[in-house]
Protein backbone atom coordinates (compact mmCIF):
# COMPACT_ATOMS: atom_id res chain seq x y z
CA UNK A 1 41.53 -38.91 -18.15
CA UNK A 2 39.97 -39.49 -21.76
CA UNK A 3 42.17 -37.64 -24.44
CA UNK A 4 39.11 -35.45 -25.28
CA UNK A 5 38.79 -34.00 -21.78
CA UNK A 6 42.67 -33.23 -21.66
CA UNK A 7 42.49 -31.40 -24.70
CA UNK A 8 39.27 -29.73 -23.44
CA UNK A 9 41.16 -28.57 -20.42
CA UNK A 10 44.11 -27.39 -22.08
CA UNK A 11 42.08 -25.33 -24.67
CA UNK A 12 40.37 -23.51 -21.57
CA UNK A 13 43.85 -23.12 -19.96
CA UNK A 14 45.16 -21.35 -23.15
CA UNK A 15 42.61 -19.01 -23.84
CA UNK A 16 42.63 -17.75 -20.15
CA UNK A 17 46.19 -17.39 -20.87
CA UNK A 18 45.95 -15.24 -23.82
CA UNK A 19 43.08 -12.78 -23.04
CA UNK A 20 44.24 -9.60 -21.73
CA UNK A 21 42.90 -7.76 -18.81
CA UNK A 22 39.79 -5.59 -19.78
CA UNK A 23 40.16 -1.91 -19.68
CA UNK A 24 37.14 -0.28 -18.76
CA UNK A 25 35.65 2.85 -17.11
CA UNK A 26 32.45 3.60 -15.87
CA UNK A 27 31.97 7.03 -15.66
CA UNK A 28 29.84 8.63 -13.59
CA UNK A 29 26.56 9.05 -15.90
CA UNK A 30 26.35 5.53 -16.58
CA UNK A 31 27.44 4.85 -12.69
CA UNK A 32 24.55 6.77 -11.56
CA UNK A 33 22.05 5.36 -14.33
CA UNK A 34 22.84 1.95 -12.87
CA UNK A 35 22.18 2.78 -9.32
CA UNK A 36 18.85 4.78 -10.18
CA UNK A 37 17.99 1.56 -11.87
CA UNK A 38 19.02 -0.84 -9.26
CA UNK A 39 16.87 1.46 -6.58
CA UNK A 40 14.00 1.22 -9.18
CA UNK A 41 13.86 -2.19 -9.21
CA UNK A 42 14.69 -2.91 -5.56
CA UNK A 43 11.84 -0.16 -4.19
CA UNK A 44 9.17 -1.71 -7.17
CA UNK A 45 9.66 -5.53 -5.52
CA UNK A 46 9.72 -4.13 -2.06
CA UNK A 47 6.55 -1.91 -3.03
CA UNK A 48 4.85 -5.32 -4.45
CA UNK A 49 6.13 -7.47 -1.53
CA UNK A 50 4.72 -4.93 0.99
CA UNK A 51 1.59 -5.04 -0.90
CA UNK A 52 0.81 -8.16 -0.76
CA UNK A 53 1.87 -8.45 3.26
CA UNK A 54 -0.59 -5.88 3.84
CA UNK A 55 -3.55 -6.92 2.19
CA UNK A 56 -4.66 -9.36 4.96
CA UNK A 57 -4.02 -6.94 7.26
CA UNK A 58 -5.96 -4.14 5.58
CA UNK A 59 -9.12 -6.51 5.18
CA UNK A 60 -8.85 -7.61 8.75
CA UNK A 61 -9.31 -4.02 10.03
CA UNK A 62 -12.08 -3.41 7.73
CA UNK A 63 -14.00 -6.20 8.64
CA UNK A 64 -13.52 -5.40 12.88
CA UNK A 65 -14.56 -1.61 11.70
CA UNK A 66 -17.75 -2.77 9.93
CA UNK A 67 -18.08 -5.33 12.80
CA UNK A 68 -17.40 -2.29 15.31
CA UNK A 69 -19.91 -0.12 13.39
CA UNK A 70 -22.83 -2.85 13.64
CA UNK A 71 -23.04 -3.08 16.83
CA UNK A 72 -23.19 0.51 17.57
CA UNK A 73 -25.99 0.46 15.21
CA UNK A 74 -27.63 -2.23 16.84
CA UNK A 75 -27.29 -0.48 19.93
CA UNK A 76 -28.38 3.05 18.60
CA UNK A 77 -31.83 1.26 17.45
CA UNK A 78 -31.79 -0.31 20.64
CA UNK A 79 -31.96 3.13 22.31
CA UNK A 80 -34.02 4.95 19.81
CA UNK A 81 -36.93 2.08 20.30
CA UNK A 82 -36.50 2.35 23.84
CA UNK A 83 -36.92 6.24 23.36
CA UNK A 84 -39.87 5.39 21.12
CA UNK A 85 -41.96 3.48 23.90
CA UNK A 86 -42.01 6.05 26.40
């Protein structure tokens, strides 16, 4: 190993070495901020994801409705002509 790497290595080493453990507490305010957050966030993409998942759908059933609705129209002419030449 080149002498720059060593000392690289070793200046890592020591100041893992030296740091002391962090004391910290997370109380239970900023606990439950962070989780409101996180569900936030996770419903918004799931929300969006579902969105756009269901858009084709949506548009298919539309289309077989109007599709659905045409011919019952066509046929409700039908009858109402056939009513009309007796």
């Amino acid at each position: 190993m080149t002498k720059p790497v060593v000392f690289l290595i070793l200046c890592l080493v020591g100041t893992l070495c030296a740091t002391d453990p962090a004391v910290a507490y997370v109380g239970p305010g900023a606990g439950l901020s962070l989780l409101g957050a996180l569900w936030g966030l996770v419903l918004a993409v799931g929300a969006a994801i579902g969105f756009v998942v269901m858009w084709p759908l949506r548009q298919a059933r539309r289309r077989a409705r109007l599709r659905k609705l045409g011919a019952q129209n066509s046929r409700h002419d039908a009858d109402s002509d056939a009513l009309d030449d007796r």
